[in-house]
N, C-alpha and C. Protein backbone atom coordinates (compact mmCIF):
# COMPACT_ATOMS: atom_id res chain seq x y z
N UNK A 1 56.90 197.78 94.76
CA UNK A 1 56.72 196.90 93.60
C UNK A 1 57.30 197.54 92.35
N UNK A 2 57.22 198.60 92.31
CA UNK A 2 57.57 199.43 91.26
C UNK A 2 59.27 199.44 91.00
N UNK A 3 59.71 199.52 92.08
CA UNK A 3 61.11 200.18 92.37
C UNK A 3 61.62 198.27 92.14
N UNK A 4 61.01 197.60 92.56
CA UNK A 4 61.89 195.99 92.32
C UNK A 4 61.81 195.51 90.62
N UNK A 5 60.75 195.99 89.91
CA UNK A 5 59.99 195.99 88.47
C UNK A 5 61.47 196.45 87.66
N UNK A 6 61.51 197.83 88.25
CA UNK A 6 62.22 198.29 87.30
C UNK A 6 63.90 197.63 87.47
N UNK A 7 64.51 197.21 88.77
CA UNK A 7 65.87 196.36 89.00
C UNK A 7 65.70 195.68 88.23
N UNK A 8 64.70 194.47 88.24
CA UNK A 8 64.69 193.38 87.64
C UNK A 8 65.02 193.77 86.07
N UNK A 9 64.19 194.83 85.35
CA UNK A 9 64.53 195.00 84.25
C UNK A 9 65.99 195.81 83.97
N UNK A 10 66.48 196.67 84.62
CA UNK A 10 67.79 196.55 84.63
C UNK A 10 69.08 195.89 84.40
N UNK A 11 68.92 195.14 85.46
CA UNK A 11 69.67 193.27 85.44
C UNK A 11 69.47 192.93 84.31
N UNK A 12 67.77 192.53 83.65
CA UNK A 12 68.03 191.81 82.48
C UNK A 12 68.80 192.75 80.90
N UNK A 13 68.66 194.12 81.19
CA UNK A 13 69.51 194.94 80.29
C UNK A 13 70.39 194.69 80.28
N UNK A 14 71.07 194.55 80.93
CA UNK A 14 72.74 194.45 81.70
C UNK A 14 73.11 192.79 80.89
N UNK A 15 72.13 191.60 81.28
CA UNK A 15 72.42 190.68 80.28
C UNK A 15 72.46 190.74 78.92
N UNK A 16 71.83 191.37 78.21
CA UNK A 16 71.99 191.38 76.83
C UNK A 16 72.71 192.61 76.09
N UNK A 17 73.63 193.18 76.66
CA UNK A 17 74.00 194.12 76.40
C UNK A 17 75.20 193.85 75.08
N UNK A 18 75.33 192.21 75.24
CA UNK A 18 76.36 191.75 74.26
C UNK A 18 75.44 192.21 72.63
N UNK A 19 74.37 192.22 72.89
CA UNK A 19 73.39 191.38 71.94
C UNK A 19 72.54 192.90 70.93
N UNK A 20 72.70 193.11 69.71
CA UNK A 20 72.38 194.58 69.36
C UNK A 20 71.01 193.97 68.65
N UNK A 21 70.02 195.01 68.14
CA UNK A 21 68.46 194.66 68.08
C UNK A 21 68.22 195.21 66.37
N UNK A 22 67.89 194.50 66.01
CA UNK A 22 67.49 195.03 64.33
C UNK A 22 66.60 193.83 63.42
N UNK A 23 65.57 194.87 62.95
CA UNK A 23 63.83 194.36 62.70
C UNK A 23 63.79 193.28 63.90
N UNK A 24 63.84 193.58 64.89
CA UNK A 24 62.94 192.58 65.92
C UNK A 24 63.58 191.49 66.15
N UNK A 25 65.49 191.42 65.89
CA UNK A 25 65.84 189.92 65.70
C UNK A 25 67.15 190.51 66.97
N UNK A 26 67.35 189.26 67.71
CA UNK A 26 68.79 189.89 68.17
C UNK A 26 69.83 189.01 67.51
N UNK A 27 70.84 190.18 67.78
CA UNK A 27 71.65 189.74 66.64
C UNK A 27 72.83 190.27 67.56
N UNK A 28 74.05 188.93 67.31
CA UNK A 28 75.61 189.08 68.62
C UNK A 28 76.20 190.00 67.69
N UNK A 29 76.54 190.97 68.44
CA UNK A 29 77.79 191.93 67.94
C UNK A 29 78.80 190.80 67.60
N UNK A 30 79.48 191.33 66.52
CA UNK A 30 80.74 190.31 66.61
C UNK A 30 81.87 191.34 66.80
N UNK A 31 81.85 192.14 67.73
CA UNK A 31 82.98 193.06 67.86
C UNK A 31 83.04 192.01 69.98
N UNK A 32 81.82 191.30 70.16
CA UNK A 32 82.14 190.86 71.44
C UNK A 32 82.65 189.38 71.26
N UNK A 33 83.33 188.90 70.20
CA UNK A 33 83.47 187.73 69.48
C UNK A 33 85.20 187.63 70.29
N UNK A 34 85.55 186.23 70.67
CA UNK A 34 86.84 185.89 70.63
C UNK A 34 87.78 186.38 69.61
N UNK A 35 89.27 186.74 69.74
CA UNK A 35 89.70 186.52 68.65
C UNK A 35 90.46 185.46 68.19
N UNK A 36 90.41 184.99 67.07
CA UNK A 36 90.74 183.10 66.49
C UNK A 36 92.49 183.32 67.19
N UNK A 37 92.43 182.05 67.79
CA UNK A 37 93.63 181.82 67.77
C UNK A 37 94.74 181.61 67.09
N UNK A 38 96.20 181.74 67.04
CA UNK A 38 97.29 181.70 65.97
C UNK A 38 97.13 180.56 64.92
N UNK A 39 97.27 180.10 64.24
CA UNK A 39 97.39 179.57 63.09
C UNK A 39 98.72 178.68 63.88
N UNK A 40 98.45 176.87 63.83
CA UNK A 40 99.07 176.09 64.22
C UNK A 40 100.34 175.65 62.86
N UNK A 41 100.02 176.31 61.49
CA UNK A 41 101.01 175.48 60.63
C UNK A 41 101.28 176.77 59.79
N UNK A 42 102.30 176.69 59.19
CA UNK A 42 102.78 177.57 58.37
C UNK A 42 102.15 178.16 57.02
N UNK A 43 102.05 179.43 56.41
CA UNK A 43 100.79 179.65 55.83
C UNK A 43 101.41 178.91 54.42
N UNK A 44 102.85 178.54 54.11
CA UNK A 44 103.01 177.71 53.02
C UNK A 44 102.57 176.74 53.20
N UNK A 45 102.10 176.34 54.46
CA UNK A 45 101.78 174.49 54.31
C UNK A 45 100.35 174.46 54.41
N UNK A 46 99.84 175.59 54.85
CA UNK A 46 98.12 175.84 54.78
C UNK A 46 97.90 176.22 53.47
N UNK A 47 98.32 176.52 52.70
CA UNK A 47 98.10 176.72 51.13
C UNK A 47 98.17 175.51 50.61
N UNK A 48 99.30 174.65 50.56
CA UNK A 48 99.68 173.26 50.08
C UNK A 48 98.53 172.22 50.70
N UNK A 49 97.89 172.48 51.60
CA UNK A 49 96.63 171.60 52.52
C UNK A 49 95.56 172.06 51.48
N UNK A 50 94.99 173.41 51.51
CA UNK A 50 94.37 173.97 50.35
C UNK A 50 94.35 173.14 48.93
N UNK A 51 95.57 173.38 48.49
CA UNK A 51 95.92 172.88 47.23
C UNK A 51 95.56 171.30 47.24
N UNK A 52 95.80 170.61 48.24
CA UNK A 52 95.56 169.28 48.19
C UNK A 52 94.17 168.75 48.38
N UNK A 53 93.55 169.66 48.82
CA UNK A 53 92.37 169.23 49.38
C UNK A 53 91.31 169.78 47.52
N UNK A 54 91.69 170.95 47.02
CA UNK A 54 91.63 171.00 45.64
C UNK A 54 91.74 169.98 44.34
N UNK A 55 92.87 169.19 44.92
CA UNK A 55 93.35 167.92 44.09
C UNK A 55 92.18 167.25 44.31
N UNK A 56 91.78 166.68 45.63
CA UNK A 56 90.67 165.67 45.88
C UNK A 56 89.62 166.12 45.46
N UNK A 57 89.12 166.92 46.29
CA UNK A 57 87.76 167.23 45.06
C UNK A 57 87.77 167.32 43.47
N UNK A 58 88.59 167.39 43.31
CA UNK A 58 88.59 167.60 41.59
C UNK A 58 88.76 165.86 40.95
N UNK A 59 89.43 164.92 41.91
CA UNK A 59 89.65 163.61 41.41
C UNK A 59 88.12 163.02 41.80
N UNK A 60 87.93 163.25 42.84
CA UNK A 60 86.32 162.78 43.00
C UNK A 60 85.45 163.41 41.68
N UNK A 61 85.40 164.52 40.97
CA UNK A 61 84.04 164.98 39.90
C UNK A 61 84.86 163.91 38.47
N UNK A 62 86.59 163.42 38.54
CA UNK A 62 86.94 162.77 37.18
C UNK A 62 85.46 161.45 37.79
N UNK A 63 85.62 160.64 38.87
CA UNK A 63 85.26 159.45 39.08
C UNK A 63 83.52 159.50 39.12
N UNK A 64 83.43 160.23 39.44
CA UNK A 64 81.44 160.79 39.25
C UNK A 64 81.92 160.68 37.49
N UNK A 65 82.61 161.49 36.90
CA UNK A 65 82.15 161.56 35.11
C UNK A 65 82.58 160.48 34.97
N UNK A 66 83.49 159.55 35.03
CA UNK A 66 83.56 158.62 34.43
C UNK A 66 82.68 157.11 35.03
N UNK A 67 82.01 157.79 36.27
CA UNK A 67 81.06 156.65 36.32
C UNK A 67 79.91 156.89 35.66
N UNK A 68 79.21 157.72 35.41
CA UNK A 68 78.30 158.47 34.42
C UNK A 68 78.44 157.57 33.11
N UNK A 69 79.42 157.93 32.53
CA UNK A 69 79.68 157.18 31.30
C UNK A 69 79.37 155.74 30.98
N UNK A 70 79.69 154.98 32.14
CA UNK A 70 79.50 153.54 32.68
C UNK A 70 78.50 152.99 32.82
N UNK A 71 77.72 154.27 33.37
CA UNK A 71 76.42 154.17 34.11
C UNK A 71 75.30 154.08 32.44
N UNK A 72 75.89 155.07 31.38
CA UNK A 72 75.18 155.38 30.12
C UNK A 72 75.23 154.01 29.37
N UNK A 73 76.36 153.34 29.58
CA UNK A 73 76.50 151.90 28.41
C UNK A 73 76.41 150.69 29.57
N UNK A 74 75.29 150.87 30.40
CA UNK A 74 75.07 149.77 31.30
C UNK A 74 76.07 149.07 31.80
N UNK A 75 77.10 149.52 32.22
CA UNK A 75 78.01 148.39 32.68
C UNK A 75 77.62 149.09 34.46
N UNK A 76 76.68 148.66 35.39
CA UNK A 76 76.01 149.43 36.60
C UNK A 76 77.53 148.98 37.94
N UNK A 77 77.75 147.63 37.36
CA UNK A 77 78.91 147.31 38.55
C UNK A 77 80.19 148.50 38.25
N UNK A 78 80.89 148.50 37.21
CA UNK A 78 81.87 149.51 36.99
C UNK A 78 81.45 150.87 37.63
N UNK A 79 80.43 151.00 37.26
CA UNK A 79 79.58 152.44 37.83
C UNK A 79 79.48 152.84 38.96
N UNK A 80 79.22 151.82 40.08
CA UNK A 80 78.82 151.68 41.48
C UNK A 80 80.56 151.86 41.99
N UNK A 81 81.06 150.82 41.17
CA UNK A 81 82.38 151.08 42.31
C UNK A 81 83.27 152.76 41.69
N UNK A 82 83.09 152.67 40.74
CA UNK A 82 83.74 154.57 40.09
C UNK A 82 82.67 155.50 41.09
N UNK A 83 81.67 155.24 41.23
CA UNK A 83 80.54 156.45 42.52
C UNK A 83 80.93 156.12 43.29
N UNK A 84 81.27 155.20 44.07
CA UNK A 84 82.13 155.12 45.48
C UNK A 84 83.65 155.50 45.55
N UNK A 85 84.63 155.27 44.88
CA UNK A 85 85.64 156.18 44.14
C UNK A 85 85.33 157.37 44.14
N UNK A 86 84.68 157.88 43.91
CA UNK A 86 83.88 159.30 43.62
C UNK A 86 83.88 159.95 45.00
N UNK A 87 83.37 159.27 46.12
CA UNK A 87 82.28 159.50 47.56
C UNK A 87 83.63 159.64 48.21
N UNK A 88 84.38 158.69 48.37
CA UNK A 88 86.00 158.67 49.01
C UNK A 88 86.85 159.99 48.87
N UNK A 89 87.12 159.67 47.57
CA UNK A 89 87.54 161.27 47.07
C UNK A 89 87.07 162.67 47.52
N UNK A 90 86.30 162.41 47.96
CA UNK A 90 85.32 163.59 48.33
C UNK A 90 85.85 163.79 50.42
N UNK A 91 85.61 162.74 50.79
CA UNK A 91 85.63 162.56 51.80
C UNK A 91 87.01 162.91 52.06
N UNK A 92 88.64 162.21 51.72
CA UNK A 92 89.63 162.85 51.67
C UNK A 92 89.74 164.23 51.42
N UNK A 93 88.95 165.27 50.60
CA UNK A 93 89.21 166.30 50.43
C UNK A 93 88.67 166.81 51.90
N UNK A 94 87.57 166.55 52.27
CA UNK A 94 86.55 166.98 53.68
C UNK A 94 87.81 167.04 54.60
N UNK A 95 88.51 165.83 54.59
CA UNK A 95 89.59 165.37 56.02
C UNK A 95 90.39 165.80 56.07
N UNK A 96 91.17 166.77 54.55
CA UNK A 96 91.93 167.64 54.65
C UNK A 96 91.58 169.09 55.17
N UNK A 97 90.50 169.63 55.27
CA UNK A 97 89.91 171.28 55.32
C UNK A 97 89.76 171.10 57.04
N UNK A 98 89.30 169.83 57.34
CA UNK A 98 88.67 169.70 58.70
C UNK A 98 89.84 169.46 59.76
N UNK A 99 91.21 168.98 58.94
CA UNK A 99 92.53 169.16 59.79
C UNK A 99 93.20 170.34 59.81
N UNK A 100 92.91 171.40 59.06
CA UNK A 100 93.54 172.50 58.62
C UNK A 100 92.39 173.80 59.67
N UNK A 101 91.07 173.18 59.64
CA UNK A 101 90.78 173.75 61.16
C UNK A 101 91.03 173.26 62.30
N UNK A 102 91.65 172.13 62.47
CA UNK A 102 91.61 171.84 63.91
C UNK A 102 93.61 172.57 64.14
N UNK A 103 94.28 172.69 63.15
CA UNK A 103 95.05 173.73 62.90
C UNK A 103 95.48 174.98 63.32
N UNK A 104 93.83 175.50 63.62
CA UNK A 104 93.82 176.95 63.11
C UNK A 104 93.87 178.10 61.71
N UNK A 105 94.33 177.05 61.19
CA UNK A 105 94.35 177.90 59.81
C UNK A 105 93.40 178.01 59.23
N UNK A 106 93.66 178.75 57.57
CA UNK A 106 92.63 179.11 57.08
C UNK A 106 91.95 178.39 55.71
N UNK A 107 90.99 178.00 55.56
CA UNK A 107 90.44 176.82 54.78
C UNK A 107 90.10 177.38 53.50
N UNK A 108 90.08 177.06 52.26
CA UNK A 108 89.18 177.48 51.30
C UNK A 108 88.61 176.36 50.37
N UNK A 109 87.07 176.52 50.40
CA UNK A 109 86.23 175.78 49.29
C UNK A 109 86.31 175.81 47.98
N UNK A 110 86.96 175.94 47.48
CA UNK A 110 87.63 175.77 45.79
C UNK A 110 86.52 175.78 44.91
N UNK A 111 86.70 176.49 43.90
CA UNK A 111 85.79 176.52 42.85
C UNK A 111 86.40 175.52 41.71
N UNK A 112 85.98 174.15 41.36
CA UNK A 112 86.42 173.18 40.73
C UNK A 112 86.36 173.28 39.44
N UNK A 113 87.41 172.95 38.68
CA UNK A 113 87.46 172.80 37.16
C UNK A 113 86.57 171.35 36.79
N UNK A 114 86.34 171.75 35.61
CA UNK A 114 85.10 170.94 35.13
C UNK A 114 85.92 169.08 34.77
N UNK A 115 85.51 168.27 35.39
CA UNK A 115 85.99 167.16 35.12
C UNK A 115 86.08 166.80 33.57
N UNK A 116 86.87 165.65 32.56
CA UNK A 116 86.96 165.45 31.72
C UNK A 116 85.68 164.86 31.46
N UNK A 117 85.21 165.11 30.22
CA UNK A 117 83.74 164.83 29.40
C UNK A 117 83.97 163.62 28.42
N UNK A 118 83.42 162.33 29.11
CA UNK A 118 83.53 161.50 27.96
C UNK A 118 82.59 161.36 26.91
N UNK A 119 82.36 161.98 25.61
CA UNK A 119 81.75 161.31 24.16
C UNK A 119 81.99 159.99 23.86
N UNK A 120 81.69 160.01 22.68
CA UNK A 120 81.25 158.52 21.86
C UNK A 120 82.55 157.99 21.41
N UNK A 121 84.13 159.19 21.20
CA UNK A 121 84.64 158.51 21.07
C UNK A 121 85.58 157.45 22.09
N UNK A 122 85.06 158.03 23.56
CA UNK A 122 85.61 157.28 24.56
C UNK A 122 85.85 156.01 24.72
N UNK A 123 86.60 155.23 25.14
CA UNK A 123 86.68 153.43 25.72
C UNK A 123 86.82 153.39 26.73
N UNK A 124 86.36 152.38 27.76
CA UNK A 124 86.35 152.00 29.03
C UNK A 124 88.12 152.32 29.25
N UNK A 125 88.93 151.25 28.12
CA UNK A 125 90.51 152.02 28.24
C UNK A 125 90.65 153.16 28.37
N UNK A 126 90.69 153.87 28.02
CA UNK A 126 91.08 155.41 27.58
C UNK A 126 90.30 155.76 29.24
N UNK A 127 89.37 155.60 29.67
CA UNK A 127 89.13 156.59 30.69
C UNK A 127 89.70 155.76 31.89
N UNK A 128 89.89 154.36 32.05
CA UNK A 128 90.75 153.80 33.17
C UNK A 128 92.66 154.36 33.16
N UNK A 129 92.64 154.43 32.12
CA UNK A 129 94.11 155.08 31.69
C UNK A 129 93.78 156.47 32.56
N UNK A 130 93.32 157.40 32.38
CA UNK A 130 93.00 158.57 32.84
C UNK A 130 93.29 158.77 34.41
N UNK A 131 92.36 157.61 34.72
CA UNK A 131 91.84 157.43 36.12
C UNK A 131 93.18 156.99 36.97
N UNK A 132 93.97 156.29 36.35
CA UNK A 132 95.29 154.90 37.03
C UNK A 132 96.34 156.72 36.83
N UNK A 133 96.59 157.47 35.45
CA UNK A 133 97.44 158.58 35.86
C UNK A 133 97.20 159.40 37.08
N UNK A 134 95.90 159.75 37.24
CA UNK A 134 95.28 160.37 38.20
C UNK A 134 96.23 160.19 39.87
N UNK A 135 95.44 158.72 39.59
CA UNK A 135 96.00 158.29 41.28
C UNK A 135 98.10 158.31 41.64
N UNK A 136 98.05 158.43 40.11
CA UNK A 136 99.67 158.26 40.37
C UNK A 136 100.07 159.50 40.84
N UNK A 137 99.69 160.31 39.77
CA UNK A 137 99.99 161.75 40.06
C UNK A 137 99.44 162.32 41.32
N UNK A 138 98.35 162.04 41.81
CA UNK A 138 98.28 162.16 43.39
C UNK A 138 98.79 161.81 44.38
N UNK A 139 99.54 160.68 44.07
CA UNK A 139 100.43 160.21 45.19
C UNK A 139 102.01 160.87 44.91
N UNK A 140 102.22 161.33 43.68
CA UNK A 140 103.35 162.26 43.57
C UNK A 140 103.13 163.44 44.58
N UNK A 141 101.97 164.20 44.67
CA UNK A 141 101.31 165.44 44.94
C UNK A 141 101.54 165.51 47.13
N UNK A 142 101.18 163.92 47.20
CA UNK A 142 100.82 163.31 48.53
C UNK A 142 102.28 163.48 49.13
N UNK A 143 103.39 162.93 48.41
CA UNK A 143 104.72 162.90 49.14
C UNK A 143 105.53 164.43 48.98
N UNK A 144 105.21 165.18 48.08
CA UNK A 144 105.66 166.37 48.13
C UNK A 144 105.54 167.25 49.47
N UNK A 145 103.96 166.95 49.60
CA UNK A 145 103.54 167.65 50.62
C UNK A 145 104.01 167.06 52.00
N UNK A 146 104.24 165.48 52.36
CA UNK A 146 104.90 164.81 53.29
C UNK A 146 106.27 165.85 53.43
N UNK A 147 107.18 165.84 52.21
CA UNK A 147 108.46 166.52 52.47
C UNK A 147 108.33 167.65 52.45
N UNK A 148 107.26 168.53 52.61
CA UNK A 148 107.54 170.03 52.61
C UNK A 148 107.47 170.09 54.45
N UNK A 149 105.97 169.49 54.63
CA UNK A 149 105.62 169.20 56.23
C UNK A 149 107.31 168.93 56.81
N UNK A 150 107.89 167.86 56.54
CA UNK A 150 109.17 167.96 57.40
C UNK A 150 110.70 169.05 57.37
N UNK A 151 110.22 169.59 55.74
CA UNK A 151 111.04 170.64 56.11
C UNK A 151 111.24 171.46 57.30
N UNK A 152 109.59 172.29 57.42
CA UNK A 152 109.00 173.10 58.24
C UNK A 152 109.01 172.96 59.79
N UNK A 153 109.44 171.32 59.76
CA UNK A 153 109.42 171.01 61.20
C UNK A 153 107.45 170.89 61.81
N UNK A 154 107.45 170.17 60.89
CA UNK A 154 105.58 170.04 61.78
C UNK A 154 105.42 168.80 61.60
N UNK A 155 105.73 168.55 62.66
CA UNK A 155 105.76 166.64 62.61
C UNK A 155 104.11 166.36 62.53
N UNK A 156 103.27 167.10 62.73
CA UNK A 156 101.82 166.40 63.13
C UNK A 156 101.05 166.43 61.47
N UNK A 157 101.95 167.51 60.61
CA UNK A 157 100.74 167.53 59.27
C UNK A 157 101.79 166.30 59.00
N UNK A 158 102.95 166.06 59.42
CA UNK A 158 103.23 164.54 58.22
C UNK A 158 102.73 163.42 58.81
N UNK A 159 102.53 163.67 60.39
CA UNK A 159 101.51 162.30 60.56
C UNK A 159 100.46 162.06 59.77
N UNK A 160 99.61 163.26 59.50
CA UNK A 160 98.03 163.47 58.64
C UNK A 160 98.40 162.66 57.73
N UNK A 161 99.71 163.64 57.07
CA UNK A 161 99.43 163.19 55.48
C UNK A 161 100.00 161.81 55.34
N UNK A 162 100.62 161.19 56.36
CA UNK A 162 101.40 159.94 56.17
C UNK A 162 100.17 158.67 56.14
N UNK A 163 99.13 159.06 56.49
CA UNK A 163 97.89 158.25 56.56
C UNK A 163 97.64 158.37 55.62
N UNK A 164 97.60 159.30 54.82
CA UNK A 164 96.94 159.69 53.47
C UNK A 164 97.93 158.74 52.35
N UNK A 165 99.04 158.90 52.71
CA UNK A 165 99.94 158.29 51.66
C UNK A 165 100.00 156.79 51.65
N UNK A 166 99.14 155.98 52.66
CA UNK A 166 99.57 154.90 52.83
C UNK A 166 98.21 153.95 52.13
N UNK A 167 97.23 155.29 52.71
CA UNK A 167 96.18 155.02 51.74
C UNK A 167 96.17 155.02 49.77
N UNK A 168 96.72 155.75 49.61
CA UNK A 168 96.88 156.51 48.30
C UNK A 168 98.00 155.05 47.81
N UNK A 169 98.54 154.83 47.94
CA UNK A 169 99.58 153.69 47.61
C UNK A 169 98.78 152.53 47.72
N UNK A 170 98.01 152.30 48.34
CA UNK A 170 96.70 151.56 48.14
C UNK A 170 96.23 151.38 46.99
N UNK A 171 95.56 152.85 46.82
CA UNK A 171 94.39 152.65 45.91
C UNK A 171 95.42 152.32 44.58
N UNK A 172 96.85 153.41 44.74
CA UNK A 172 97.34 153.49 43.25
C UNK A 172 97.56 151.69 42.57
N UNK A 173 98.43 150.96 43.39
CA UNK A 173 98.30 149.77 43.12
C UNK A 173 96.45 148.84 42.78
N UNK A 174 95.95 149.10 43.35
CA UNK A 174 94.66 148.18 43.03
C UNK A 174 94.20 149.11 41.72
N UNK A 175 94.46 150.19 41.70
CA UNK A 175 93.84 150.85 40.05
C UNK A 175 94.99 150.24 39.05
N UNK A 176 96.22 150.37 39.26
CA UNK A 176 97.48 149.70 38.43
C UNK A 176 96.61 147.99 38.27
N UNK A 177 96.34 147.02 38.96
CA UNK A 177 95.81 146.31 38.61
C UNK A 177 94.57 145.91 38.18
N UNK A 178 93.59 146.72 38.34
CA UNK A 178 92.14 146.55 37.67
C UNK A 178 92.42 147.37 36.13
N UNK A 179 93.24 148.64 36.24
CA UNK A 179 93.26 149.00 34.60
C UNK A 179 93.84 147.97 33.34
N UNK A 180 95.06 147.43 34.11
CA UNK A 180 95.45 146.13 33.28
C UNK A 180 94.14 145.45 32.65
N UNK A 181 93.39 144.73 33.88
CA UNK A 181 92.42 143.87 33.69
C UNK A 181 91.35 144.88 32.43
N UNK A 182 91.11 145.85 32.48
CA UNK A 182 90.28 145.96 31.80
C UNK A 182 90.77 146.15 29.83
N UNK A 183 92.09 146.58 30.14
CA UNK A 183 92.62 146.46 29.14
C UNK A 183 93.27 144.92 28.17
N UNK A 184 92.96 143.43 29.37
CA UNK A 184 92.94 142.52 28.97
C UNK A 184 91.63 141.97 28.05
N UNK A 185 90.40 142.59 29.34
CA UNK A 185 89.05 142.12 28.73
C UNK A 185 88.83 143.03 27.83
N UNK A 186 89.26 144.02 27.34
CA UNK A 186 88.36 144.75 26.45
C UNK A 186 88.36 144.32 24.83
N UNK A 187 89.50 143.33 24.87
CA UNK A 187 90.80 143.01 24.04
C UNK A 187 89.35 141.60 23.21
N UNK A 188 88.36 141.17 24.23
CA UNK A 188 87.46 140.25 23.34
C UNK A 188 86.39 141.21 24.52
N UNK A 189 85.35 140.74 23.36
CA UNK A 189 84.10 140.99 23.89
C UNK A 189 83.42 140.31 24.45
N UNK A 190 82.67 140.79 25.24
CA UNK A 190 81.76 140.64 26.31
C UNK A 190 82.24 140.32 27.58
N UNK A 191 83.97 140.30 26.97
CA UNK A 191 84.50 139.95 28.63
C UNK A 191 84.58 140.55 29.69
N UNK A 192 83.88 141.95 29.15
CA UNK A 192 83.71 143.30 29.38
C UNK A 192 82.85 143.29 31.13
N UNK A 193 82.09 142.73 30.19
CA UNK A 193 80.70 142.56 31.04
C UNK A 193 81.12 141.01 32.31
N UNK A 194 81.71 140.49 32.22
CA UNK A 194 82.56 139.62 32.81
C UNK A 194 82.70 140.38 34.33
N UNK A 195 83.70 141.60 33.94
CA UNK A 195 84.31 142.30 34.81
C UNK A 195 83.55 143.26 35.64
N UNK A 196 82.53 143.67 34.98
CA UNK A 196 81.04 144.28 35.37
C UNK A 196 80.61 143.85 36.52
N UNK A 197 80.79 142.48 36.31
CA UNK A 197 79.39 141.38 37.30
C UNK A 197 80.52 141.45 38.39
N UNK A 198 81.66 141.00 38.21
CA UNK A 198 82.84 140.91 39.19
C UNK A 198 83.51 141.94 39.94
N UNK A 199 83.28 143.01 39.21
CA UNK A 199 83.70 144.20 40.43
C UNK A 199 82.61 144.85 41.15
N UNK A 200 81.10 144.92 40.78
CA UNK A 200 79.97 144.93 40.98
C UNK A 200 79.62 144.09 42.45
């Protein structure tokens, strides 16, 4: 009995041998860890994925502040659809980090510059103006990165980003036409609130 006691505990040594012991916790060596496989895209185009995925999060905190603002002078419909603007933005940045691991490469969480702060002397204009450059200039940002991807020969990040661009040409047109609109209604009052109830 003795002599089978002690095999058995043997064997189970032998299983955890991956596994090192400190205050009472086990804890995996990571020296018994895989090592990551090669990096599927070029580290210029994993920087430029980086960088883009930087862009999005940072256009998502403009559309959080400028729904804030919206949200302060009761206009709640403008508000709701700039926080969903906001949520999207966010989500594009996610879909970029989460292709850049399925990649292999290497991801980074960006420390974001502080979105623009609207005061009292703000107008619904002035921050839809903001918002309509925004999307333009992102879709400048969107095709750069399309033509760097085909320089490099990586047909699969310009598939990614070709989704992205088709989206982005989307939004840029429907912001090109709602900023008009708001710059029509703002032009009399209360038509304001018109547009409120209607994009709401």
């Amino acid at each position: 009995f003795f002599f089978d006691t002690v095999m058995q505990a043997s064997r189970l040594f032998a299983l955890c041998r991956p596994l090192s012991y400190g205050a009472g916790i086990a804890v995996r060596s990571y020296a018994s860890l895989p090592t990551p496989p090669a990096s599927l895209i070029s580290s210029s185009l994993n920087t430029q994925l980086n960088q883009q995925a930087l862009r999005e999060f940072s256009a998502s905190q403009e559309y959080l502040s400028a729904a804030q603002w919206f949200e302060a002078h009761d206009f709640n419909g403008i508000a709701a659809f700039l926080q969903k603007e906001s949520d999207d933005e966010r989500k594009h940045a996610i879909g970029i980090l989460e292709y850049i691991q399925k990649r292999n490469g290497e991801t980074i969480v960006p420390a974001l510059p502080s979105p623009s702060v609207w005061g009292a002397e703000a107008t619904a204009q002035s921050i839809f103006d903001t918002l309509y450059a925004l999307e333009v200039q992102n879709g400048r940002d969107l095709d750069a990165l399309y033509i760097s991807a085909g320089a490099e020969g990586d047909p699969a990040t310009q598939v990614f980003i070709a989704d992205y661009i088709k989206e982005q040409t989307d939004a840029t047109a429907a912001m090109a036409t709602l900023n008009t609109k708001v710059q029509t209604y703002s032009a009399f009052p209360g038509l304001l609130d018109h547009l409120d109830k209607m994009i709401g």
